[in-house]
N, C-alpha and C. Protein backbone atom coordinates (compact mmCIF):
# COMPACT_ATOMS: atom_id res chain seq x y z
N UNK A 1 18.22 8.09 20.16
CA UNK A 1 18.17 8.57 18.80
C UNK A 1 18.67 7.52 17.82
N UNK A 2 19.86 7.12 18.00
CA UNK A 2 20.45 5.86 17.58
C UNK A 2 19.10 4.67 16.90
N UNK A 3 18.51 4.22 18.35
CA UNK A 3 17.08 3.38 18.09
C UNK A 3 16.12 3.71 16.97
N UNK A 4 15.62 4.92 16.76
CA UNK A 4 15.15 5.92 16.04
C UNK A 4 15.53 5.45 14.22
N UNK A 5 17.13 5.66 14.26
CA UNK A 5 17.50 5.95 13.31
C UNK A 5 17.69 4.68 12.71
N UNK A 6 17.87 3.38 13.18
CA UNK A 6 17.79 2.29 12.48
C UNK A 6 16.59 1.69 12.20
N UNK A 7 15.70 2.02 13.13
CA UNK A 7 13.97 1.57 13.32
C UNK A 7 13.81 2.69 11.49
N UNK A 8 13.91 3.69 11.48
CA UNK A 8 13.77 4.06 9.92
C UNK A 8 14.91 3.88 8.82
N UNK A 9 15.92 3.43 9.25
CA UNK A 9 16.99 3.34 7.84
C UNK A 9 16.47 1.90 7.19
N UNK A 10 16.50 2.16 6.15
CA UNK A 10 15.73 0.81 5.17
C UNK A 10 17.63 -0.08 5.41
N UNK A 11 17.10 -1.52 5.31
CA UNK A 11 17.61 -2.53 5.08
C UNK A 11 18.46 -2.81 4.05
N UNK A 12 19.85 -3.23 4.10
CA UNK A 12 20.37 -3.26 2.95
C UNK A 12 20.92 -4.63 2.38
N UNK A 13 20.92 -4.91 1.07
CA UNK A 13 21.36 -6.27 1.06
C UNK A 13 22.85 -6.30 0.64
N UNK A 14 23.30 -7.15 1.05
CA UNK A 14 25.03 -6.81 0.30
C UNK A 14 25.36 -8.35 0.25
N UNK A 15 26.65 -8.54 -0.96
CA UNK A 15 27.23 -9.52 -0.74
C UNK A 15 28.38 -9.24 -0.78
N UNK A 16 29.43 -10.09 -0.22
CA UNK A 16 30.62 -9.91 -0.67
C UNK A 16 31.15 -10.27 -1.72
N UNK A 17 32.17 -9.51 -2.34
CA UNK A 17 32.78 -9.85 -3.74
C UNK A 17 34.51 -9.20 -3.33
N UNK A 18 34.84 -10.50 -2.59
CA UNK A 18 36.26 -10.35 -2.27
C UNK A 18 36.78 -9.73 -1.10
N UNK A 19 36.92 -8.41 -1.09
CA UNK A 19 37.72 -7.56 -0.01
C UNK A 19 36.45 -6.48 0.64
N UNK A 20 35.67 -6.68 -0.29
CA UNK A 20 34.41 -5.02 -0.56
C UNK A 20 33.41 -5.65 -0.74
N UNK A 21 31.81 -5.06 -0.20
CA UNK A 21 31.01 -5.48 -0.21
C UNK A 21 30.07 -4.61 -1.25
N UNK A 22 29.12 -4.89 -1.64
CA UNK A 22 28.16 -4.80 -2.49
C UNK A 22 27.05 -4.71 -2.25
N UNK A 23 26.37 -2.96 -2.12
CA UNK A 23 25.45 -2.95 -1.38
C UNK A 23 24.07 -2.36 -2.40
N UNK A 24 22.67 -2.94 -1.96
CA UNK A 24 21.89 -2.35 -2.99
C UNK A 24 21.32 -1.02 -1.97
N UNK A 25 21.40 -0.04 -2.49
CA UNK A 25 21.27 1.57 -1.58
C UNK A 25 19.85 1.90 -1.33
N UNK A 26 19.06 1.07 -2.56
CA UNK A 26 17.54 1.57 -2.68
C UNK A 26 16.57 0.27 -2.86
N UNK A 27 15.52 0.16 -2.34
CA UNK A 27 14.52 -1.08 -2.87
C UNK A 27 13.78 -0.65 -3.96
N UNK A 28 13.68 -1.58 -4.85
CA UNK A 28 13.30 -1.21 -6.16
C UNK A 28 11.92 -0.29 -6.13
N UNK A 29 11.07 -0.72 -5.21
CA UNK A 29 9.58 -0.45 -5.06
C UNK A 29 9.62 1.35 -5.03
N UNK A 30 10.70 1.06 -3.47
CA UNK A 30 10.77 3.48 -3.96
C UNK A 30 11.03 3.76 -5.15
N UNK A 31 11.95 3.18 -6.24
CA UNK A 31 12.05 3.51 -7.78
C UNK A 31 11.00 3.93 -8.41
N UNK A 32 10.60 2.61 -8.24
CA UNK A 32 9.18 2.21 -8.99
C UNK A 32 8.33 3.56 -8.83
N UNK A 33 7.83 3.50 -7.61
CA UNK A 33 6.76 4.07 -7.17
C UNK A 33 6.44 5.79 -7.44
N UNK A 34 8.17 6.42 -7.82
CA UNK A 34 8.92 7.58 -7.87
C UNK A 34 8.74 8.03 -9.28
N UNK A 35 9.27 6.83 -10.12
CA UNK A 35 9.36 6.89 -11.50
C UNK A 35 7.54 7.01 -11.90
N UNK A 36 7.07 6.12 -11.36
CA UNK A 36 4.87 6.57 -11.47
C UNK A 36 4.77 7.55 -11.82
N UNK A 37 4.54 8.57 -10.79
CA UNK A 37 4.62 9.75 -10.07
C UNK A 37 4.74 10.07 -10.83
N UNK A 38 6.10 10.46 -11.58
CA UNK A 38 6.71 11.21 -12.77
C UNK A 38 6.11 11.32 -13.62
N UNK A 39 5.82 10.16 -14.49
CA UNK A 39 5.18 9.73 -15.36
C UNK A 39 3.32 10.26 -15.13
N UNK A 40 3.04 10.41 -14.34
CA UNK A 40 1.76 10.59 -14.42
C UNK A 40 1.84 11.93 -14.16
N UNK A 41 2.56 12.06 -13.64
CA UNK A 41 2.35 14.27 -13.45
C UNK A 41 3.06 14.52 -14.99
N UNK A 42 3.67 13.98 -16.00
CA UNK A 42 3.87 14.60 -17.13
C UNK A 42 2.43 14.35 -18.24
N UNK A 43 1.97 13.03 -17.84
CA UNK A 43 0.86 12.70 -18.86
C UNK A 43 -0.20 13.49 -18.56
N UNK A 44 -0.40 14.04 -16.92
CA UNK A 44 -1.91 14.98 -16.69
C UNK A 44 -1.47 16.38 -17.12
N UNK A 45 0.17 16.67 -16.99
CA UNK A 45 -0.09 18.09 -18.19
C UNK A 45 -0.42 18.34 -19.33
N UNK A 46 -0.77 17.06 -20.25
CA UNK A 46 -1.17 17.42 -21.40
C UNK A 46 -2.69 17.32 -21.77
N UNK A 47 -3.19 17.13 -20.65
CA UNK A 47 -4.99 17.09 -20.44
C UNK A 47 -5.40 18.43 -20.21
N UNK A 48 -6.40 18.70 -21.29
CA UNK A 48 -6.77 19.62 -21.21
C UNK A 48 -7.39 20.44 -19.48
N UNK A 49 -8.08 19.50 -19.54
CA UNK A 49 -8.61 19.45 -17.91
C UNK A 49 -7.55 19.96 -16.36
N UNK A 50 -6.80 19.79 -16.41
CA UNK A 50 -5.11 19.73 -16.14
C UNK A 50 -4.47 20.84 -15.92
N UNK A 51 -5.30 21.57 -17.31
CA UNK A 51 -4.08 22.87 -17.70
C UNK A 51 -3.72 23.89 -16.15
N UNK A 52 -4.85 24.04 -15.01
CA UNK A 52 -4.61 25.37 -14.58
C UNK A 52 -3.73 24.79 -13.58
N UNK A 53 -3.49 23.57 -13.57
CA UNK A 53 -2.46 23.59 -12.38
C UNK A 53 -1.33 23.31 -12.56
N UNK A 54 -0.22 23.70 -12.23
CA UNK A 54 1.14 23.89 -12.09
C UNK A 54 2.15 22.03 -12.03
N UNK A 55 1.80 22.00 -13.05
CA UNK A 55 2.30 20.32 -12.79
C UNK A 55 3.54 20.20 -13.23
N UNK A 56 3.89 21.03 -14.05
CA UNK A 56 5.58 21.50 -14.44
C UNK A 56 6.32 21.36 -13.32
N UNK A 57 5.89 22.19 -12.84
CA UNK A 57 6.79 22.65 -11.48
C UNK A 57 7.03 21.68 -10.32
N UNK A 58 5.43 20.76 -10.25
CA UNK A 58 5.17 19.79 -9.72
C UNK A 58 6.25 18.58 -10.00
N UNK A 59 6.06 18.33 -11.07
CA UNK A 59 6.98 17.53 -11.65
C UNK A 59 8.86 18.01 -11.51
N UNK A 60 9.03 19.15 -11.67
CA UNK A 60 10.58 19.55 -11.35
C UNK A 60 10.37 18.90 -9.22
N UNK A 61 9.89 19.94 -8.52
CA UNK A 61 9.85 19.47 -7.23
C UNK A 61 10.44 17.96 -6.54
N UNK A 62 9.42 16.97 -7.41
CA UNK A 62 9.94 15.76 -7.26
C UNK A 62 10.84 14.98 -7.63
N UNK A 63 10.99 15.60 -8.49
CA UNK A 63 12.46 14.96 -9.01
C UNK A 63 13.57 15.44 -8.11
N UNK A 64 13.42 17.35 -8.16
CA UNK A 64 14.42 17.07 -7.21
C UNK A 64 14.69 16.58 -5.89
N UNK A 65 13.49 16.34 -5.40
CA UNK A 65 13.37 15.80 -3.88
C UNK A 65 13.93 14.23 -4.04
N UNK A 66 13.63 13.01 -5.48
CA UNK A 66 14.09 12.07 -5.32
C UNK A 66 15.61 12.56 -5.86
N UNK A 67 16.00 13.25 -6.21
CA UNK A 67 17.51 13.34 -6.41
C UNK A 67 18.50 13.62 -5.02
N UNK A 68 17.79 14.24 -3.87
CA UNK A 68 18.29 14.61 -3.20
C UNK A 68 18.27 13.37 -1.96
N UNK A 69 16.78 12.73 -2.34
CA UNK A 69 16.46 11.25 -1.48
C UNK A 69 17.91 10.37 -2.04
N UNK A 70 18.15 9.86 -3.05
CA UNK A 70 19.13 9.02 -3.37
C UNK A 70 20.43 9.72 -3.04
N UNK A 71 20.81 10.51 -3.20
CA UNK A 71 21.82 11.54 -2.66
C UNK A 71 22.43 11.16 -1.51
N UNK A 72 21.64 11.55 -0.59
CA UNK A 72 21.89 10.87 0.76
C UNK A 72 21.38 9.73 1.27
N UNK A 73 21.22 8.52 0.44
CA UNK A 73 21.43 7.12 0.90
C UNK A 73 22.59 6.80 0.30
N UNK A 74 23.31 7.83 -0.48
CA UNK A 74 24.26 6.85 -0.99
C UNK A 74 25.43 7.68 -0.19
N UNK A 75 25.19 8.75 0.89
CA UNK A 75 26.53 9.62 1.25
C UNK A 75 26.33 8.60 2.29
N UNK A 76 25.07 7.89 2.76
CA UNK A 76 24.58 7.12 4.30
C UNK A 76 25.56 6.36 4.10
N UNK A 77 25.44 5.38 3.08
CA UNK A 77 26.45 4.27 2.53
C UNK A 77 27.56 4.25 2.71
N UNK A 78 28.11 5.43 2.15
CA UNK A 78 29.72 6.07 2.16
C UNK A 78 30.11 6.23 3.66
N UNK A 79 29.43 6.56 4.41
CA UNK A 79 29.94 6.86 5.55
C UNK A 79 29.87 5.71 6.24
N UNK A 80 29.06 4.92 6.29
CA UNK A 80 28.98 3.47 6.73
C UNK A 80 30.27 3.07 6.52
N UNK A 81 30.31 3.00 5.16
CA UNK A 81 31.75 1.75 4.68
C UNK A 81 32.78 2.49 5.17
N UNK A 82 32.90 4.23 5.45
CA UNK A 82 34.31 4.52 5.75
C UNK A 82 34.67 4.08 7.45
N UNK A 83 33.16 4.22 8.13
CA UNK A 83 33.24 4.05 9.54
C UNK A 83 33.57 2.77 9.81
N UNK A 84 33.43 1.74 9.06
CA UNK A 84 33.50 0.45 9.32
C UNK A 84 34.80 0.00 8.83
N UNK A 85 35.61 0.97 8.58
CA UNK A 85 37.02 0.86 7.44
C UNK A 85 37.76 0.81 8.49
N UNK A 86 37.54 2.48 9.64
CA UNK A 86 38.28 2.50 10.64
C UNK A 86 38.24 1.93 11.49
């Protein structure tokens, strides 16, 4: 499982800055690609064409799914640095 779980945990870059390291949690591209998304499910609700489908909701969904995606890369993080503390 272990194998599993690093074969999918994305890569992180860090540097050190003294005692503590400095880690980036997310690659810009999932941002990117997230923030699209957004942006285009708000611009096709205002097309007429558009109207009968539920893109409101569509649009809440994903957000909260990327809120909950960053959420837990950053508790991943936390637990990393505490495990590596002890």
């Amino acid at each position: 499982m272990a194998g599993l779980i690093r074969i999918w945990s994305a890569p992180s870059v860090s540097a050190q800055i003294g005692k503590y390291s400095a880690a980036m949690l997310f690659r810009f591209h999932e941002v990117v690609s997230v923030l699209t998304l957004i942006v285009a499910l708000l611009i096709a609700k205002h097309i007429p064409a558009a109207g009968a489908l539920p893109l409101s909701q569509m649009t809440g969904i994903v957000c909260f799914l990327f809120a909950i995606f960053l959420s837990l890369r950053i508790y991943n993080a936390e637990l990393a640095r505490i495990r590596a503390e002890e």
